[in-house]
C-alpha atoms as a PDB file:
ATOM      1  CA  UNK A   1       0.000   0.000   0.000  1.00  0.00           C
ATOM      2  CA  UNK A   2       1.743   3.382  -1.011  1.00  0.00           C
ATOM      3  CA  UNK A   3       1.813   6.656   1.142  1.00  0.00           C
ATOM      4  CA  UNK A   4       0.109   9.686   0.317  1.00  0.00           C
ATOM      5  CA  UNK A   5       1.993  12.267   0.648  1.00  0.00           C
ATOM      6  CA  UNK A   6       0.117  14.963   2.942  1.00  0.00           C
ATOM      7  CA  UNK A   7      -0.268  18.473   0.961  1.00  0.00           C
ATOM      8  CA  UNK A   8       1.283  21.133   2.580  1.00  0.00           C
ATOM      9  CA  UNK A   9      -1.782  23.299   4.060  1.00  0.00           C
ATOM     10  CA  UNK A  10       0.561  26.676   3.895  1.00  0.00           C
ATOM     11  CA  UNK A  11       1.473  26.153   0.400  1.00  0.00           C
ATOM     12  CA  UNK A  12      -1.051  28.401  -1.701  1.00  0.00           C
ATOM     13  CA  UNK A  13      -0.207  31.392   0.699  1.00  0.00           C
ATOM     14  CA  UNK A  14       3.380  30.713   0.580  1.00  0.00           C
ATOM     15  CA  UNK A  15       3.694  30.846  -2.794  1.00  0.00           C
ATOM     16  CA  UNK A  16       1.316  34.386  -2.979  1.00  0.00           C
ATOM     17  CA  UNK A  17       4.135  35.558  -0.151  1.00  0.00           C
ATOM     18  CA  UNK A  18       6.503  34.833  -3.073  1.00  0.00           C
ATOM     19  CA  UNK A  19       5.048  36.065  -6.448  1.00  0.00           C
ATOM     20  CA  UNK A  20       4.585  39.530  -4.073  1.00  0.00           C
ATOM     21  CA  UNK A  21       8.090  39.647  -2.918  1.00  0.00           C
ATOM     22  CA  UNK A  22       9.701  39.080  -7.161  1.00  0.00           C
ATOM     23  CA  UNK A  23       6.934  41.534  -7.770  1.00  0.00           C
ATOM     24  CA  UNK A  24       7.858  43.885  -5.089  1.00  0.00           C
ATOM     25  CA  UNK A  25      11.528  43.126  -4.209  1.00  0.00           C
ATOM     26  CA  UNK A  26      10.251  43.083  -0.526  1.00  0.00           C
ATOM     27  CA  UNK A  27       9.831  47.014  -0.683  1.00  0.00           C
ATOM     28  CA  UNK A  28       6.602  46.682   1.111  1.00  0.00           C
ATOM     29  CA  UNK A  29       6.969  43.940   3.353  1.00  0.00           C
ATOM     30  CA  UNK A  30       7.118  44.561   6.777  1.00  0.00           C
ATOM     31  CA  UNK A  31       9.819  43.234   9.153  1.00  0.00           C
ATOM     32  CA  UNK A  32       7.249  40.421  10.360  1.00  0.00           C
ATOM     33  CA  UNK A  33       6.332  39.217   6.925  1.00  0.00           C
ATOM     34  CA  UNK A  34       9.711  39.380   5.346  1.00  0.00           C
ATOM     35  CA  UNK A  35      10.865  37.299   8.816  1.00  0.00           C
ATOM     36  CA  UNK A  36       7.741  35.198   7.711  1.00  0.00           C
ATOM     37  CA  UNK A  37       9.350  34.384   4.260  1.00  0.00           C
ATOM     38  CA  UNK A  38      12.659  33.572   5.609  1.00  0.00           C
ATOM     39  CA  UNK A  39      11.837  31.246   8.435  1.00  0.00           C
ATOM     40  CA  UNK A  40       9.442  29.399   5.669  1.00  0.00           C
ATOM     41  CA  UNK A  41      12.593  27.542   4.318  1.00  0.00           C
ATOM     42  CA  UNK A  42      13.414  26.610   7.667  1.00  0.00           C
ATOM     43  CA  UNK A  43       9.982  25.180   8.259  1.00  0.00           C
ATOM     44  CA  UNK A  44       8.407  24.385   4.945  1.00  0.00           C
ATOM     45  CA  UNK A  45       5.535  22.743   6.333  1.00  0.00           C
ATOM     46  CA  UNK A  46       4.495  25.063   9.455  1.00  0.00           C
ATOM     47  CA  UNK A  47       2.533  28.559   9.592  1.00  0.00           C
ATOM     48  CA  UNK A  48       5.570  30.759   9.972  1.00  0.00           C
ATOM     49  CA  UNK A  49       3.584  34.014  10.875  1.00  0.00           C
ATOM     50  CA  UNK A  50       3.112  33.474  14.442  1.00  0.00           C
ATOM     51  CA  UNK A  51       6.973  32.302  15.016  1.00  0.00           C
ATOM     52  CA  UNK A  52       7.734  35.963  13.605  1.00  0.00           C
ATOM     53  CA  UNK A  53       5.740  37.440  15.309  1.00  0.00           C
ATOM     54  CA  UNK A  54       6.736  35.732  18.612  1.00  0.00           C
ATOM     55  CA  UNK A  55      10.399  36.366  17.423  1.00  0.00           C
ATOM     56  CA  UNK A  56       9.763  40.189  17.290  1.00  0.00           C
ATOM     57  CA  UNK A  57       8.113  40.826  20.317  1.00  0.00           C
ATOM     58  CA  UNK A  58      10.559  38.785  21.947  1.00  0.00           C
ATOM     59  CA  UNK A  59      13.577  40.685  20.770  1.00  0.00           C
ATOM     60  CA  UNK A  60      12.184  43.589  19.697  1.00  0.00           C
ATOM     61  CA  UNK A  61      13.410  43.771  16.302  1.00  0.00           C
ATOM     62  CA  UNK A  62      14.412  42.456  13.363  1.00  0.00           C
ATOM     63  CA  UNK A  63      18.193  43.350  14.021  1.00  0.00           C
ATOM     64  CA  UNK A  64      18.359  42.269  17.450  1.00  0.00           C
ATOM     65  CA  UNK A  65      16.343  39.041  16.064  1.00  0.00           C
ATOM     66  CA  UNK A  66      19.622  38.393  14.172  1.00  0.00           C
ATOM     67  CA  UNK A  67      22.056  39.313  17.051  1.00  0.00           C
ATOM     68  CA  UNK A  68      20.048  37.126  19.707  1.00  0.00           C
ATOM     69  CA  UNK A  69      22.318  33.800  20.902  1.00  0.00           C
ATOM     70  CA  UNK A  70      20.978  30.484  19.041  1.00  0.00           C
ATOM     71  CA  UNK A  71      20.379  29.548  22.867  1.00  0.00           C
ATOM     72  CA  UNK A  72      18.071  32.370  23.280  1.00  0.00           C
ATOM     73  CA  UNK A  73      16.163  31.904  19.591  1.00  0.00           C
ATOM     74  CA  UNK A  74      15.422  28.456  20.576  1.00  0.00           C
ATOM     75  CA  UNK A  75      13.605  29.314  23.207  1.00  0.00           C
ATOM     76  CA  UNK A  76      10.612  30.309  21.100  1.00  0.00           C
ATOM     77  CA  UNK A  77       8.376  27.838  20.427  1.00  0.00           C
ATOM     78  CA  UNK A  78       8.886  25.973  16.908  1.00  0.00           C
ATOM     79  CA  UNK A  79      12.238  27.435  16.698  1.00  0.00           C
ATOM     80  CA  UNK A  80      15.059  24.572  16.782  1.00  0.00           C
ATOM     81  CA  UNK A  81      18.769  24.739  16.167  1.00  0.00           C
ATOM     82  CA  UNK A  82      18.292  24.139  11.833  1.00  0.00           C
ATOM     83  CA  UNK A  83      16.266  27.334  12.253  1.00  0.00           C
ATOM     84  CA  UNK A  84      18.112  29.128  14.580  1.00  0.00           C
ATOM     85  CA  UNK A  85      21.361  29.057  12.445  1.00  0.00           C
ATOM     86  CA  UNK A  86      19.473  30.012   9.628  1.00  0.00           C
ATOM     87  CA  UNK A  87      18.853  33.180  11.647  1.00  0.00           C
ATOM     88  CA  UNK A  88      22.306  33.698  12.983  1.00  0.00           C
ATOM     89  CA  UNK A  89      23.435  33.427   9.657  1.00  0.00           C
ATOM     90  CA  UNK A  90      21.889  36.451   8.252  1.00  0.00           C
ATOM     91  CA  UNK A  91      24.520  39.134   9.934  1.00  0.00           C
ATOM     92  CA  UNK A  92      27.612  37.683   8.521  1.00  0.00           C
ATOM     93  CA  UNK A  93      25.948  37.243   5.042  1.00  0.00           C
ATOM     94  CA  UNK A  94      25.033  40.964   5.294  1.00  0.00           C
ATOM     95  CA  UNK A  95      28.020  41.750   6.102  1.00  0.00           C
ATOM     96  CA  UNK A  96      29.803  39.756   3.507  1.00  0.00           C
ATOM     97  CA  UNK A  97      27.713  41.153   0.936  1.00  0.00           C
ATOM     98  CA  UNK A  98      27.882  44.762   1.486  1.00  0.00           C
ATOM     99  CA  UNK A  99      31.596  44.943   2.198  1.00  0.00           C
ATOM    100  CA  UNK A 100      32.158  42.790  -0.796  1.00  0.00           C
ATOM    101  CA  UNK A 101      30.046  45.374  -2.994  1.00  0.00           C
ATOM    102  CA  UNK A 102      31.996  48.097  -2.342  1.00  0.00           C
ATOM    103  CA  UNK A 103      35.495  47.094  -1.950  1.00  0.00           C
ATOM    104  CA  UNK A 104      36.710  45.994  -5.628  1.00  0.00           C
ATOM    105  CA  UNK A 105      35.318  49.466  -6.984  1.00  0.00           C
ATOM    106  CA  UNK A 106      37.272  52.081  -4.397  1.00  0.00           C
ATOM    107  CA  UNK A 107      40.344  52.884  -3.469  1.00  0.00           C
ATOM    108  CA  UNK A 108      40.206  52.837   0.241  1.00  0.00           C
ATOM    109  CA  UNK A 109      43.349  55.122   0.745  1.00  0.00           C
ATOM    110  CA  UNK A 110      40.141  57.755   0.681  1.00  0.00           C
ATOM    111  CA  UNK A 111      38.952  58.472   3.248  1.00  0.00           C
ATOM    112  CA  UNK A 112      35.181  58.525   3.137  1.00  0.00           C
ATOM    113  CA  UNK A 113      35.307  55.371   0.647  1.00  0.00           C
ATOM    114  CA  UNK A 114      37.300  53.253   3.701  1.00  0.00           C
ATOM    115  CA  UNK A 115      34.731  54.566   6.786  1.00  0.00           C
ATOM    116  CA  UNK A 116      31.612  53.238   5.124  1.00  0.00           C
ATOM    117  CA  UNK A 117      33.664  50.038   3.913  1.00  0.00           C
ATOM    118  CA  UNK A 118      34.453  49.737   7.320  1.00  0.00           C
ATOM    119  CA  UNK A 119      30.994  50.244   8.822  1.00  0.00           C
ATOM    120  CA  UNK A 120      29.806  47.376   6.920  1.00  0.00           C
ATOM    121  CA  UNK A 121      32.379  44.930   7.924  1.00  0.00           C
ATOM    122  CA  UNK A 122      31.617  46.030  11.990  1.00  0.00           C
ATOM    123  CA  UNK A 123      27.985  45.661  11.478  1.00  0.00           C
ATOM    124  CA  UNK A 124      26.037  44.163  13.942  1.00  0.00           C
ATOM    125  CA  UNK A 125      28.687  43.363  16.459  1.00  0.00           C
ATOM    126  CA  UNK A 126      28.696  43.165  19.749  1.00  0.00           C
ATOM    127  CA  UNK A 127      32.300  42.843  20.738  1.00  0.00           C
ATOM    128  CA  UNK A 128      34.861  44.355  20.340  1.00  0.00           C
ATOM    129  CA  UNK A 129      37.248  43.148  17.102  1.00  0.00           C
ATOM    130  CA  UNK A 130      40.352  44.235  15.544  1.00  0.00           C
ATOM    131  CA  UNK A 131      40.235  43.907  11.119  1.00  0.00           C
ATOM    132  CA  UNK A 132      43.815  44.215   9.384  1.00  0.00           C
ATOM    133  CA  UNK A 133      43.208  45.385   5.228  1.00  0.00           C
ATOM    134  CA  UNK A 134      46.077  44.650   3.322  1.00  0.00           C
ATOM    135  CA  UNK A 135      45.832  47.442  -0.345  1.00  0.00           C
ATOM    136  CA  UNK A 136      47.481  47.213  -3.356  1.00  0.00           C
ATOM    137  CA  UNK A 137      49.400  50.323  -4.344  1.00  0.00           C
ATOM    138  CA  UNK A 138      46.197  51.852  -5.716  1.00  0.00           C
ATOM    139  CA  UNK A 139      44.004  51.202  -2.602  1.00  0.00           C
ATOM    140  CA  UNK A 140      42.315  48.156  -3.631  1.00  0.00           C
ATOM    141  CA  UNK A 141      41.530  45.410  -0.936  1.00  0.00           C
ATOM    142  CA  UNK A 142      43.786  42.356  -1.034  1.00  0.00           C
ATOM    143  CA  UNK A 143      42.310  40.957   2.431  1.00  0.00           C
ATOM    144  CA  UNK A 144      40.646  41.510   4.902  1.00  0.00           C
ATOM    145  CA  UNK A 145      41.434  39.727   8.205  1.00  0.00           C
ATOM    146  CA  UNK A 146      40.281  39.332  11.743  1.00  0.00           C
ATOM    147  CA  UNK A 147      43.357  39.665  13.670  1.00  0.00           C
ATOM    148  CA  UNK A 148      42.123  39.762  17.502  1.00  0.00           C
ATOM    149  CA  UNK A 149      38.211  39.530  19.280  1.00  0.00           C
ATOM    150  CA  UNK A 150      38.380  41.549  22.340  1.00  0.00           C
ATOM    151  CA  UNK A 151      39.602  44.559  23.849  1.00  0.00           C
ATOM    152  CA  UNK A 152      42.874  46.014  21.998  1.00  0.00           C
ATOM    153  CA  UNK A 153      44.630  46.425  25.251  1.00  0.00           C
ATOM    154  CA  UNK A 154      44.564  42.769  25.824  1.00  0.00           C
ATOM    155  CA  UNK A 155      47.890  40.505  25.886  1.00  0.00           C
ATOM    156  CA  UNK A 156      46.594  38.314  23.185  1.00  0.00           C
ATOM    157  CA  UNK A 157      47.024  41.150  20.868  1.00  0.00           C
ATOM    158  CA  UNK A 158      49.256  40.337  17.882  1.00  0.00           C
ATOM    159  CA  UNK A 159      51.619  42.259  16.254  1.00  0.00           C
ATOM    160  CA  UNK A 160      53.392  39.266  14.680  1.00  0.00           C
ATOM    161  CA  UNK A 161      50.043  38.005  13.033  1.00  0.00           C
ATOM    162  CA  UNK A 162      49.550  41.912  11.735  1.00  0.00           C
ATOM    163  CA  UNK A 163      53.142  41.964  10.363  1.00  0.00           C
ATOM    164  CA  UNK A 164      52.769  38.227   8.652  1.00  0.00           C
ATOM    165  CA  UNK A 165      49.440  39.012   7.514  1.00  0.00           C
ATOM    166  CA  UNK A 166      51.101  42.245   5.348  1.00  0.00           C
ATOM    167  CA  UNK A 167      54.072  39.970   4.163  1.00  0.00           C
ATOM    168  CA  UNK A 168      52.135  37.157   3.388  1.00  0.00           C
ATOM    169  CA  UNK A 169      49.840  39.775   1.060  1.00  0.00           C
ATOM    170  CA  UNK A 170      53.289  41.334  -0.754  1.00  0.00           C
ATOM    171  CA  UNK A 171      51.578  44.460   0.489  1.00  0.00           C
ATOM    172  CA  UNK A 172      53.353  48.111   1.054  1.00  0.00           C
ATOM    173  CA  UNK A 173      50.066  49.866   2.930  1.00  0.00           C
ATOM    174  CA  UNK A 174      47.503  47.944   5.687  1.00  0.00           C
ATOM    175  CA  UNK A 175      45.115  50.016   7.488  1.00  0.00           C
ATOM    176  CA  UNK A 176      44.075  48.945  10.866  1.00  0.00           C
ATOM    177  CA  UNK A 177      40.474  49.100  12.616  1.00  0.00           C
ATOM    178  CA  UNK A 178      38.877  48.261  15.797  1.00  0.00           C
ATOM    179  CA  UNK A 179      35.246  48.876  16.596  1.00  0.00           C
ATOM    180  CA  UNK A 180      33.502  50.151  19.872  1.00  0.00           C
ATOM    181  CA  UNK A 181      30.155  48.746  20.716  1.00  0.00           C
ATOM    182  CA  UNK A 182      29.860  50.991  23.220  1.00  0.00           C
ATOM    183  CA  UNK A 183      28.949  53.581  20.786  1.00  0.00           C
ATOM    184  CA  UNK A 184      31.582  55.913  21.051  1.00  0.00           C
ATOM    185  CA  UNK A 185      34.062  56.898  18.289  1.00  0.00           C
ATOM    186  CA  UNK A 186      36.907  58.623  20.634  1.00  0.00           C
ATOM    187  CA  UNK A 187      40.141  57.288  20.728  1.00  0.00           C
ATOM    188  CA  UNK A 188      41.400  55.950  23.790  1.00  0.00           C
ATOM    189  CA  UNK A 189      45.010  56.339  25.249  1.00  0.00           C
ATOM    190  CA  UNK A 190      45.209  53.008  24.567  1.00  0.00           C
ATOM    191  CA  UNK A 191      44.369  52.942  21.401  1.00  0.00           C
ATOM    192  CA  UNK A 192      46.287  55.618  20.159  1.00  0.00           C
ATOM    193  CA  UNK A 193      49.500  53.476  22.041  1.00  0.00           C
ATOM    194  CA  UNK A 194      48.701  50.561  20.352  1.00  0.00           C
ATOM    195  CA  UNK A 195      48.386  52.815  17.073  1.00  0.00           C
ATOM    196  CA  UNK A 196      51.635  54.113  17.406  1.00  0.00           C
ATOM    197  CA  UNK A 197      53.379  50.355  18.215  1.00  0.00           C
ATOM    198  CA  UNK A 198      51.536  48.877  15.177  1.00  0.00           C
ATOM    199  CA  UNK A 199      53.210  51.498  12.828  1.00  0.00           C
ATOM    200  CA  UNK A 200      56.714  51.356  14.493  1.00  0.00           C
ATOM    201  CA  UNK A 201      56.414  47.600  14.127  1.00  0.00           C
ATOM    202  CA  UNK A 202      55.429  47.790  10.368  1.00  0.00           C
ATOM    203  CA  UNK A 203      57.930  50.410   9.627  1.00  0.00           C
ATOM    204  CA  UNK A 204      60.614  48.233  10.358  1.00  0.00           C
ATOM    205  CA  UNK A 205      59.251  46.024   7.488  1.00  0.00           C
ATOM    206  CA  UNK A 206      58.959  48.714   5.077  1.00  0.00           C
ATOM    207  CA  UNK A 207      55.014  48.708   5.618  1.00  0.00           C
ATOM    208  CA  UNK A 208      52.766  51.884   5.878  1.00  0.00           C
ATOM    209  CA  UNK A 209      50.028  52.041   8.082  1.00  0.00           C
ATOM    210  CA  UNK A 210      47.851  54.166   6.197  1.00  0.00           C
ATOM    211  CA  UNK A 211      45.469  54.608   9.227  1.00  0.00           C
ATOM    212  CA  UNK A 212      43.813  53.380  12.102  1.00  0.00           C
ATOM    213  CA  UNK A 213      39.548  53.683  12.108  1.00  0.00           C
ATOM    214  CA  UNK A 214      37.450  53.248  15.105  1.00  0.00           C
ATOM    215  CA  UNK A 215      34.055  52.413  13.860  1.00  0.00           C
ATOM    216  CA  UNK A 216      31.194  52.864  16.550  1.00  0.00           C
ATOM    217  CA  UNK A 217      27.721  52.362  14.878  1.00  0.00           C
ATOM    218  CA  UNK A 218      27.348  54.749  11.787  1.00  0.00           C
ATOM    219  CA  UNK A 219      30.515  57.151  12.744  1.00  0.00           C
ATOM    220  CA  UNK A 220      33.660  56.511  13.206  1.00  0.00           C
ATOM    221  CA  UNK A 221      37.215  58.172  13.333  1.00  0.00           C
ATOM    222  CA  UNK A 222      40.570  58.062  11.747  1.00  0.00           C
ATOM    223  CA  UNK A 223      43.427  58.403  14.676  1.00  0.00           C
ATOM    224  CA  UNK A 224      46.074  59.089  12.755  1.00  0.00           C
ATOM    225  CA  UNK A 225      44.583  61.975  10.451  1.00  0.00           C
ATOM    226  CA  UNK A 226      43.101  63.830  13.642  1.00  0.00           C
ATOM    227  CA  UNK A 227      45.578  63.509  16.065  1.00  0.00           C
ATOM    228  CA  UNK A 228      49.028  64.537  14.074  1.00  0.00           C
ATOM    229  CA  UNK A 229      50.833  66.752  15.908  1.00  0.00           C
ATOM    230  CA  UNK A 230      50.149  65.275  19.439  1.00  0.00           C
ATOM    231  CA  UNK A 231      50.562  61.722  18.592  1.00  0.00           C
ATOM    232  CA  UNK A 232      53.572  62.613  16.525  1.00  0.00           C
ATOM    233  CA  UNK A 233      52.440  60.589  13.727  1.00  0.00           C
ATOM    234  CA  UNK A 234      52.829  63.246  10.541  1.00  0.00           C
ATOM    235  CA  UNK A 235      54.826  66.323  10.472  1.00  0.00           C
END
């Protein structure tokens, strides 16, 4: 005796949720329904409407949806761990795709081009990390790599793995940035210490350090350009 397969009672709408967003691009949706959409190829078979809307009052919005820990999105009901990564996997894909939109067409020895390069890569986070971007000689981006998570001051800090990282890239100019999730673009002392031991250390090489950013939300601040005569860095 064969099985029947059971139709899927959400299909008819799912597929209207669909024809509207290629129609509208999502334009009109609204955070729940576009949450809706997303958590329906997670859970193909199940009415995905209240789960976003459980998600949202939960967290309180679509952004902090995505920051929440897996731990804490499984806690909803009919959210599991396949689900729950799907979620968590929408910041770094974000971030992946608008950094990688914008770097291969500017030169990111300008200033304005590297800040809202930068604010893409730092999206979302909510520790503190430290990015190394190796240029060519015209300012395009060879790599980009996470060189430390955590406070700059901390031991674990690397200057070797900055230095190797440059080498390894044949590269004459890095720039250096560090976000604050604290929300606050100033420069500490320490930062502008470890600033001024990351370019020593590079010099020695024959590397530039073109700059150091702090990126805190949608601002952020170039140490070495505002702080020259103090800090010693340019004459």
């Amino acid at each position: 005796m064969s099985r029947v397969k059971k139709e899927n009672p959400h299909i008819f709408h799912r597929q209207r949720l669909k024809e509207r967003f290629l129609a509208e691009s999502g334009r009109n949706f609204d955070d729940k329904t576009l949450l809706e959409l997303l958590l329906s190829y997670a859970l193909p078979r199940i009415d995905t409407r209240p789960i976003a809307a459980e998600l949202l009052d939960r967290f309180g919005s679509l952004s902090r949806v995505f920051d929440a820990s897996v731990a804490e999105l499984t806690q909803v009901g009919g959210v599991k761990l396949h689900t729950a990564i799907l979620l968590k996997s929408m910041p770094e894909l974000s971030r992946r795709y608008l950094s990688g939109e914008k770097a291969g067409f500017v030169s990111l020895l300008d200033e304005k081009a590297a800040g809202e390069y930068l604010k893409n890569c730092f999206a979302g986070y909510t520790e503190e990390r430290v990015m190394l971007l190796c240029l060519d000689p015209y300012g395009g981006l060879l790599e980009r790599k996470e060189i430390h998570r955590g406070n700059i001051n901390s031991a674990a800090f690397s200057m070797r793995l900055i230095t190797e990282t440059a080498i390894h890239n044949n590269c004459g100019t890095v720039i250096l940035a560090h976000n604050h999730p604290n929300g606050s673009p100033i420069p500490s002392d320490e930062d502008i210490y470890t600033t001024q031991r990351v370019a020593a250390a590079l010099r020695v090489n024959d590397i530039e350090l073109a700059e150091h950013y702090i990126i805190a939300g949608d601002r952020y601040t170039p140490i070495m350009k505002n702080m020259p005569n103090r800090y010693g860095y340019k004459e």
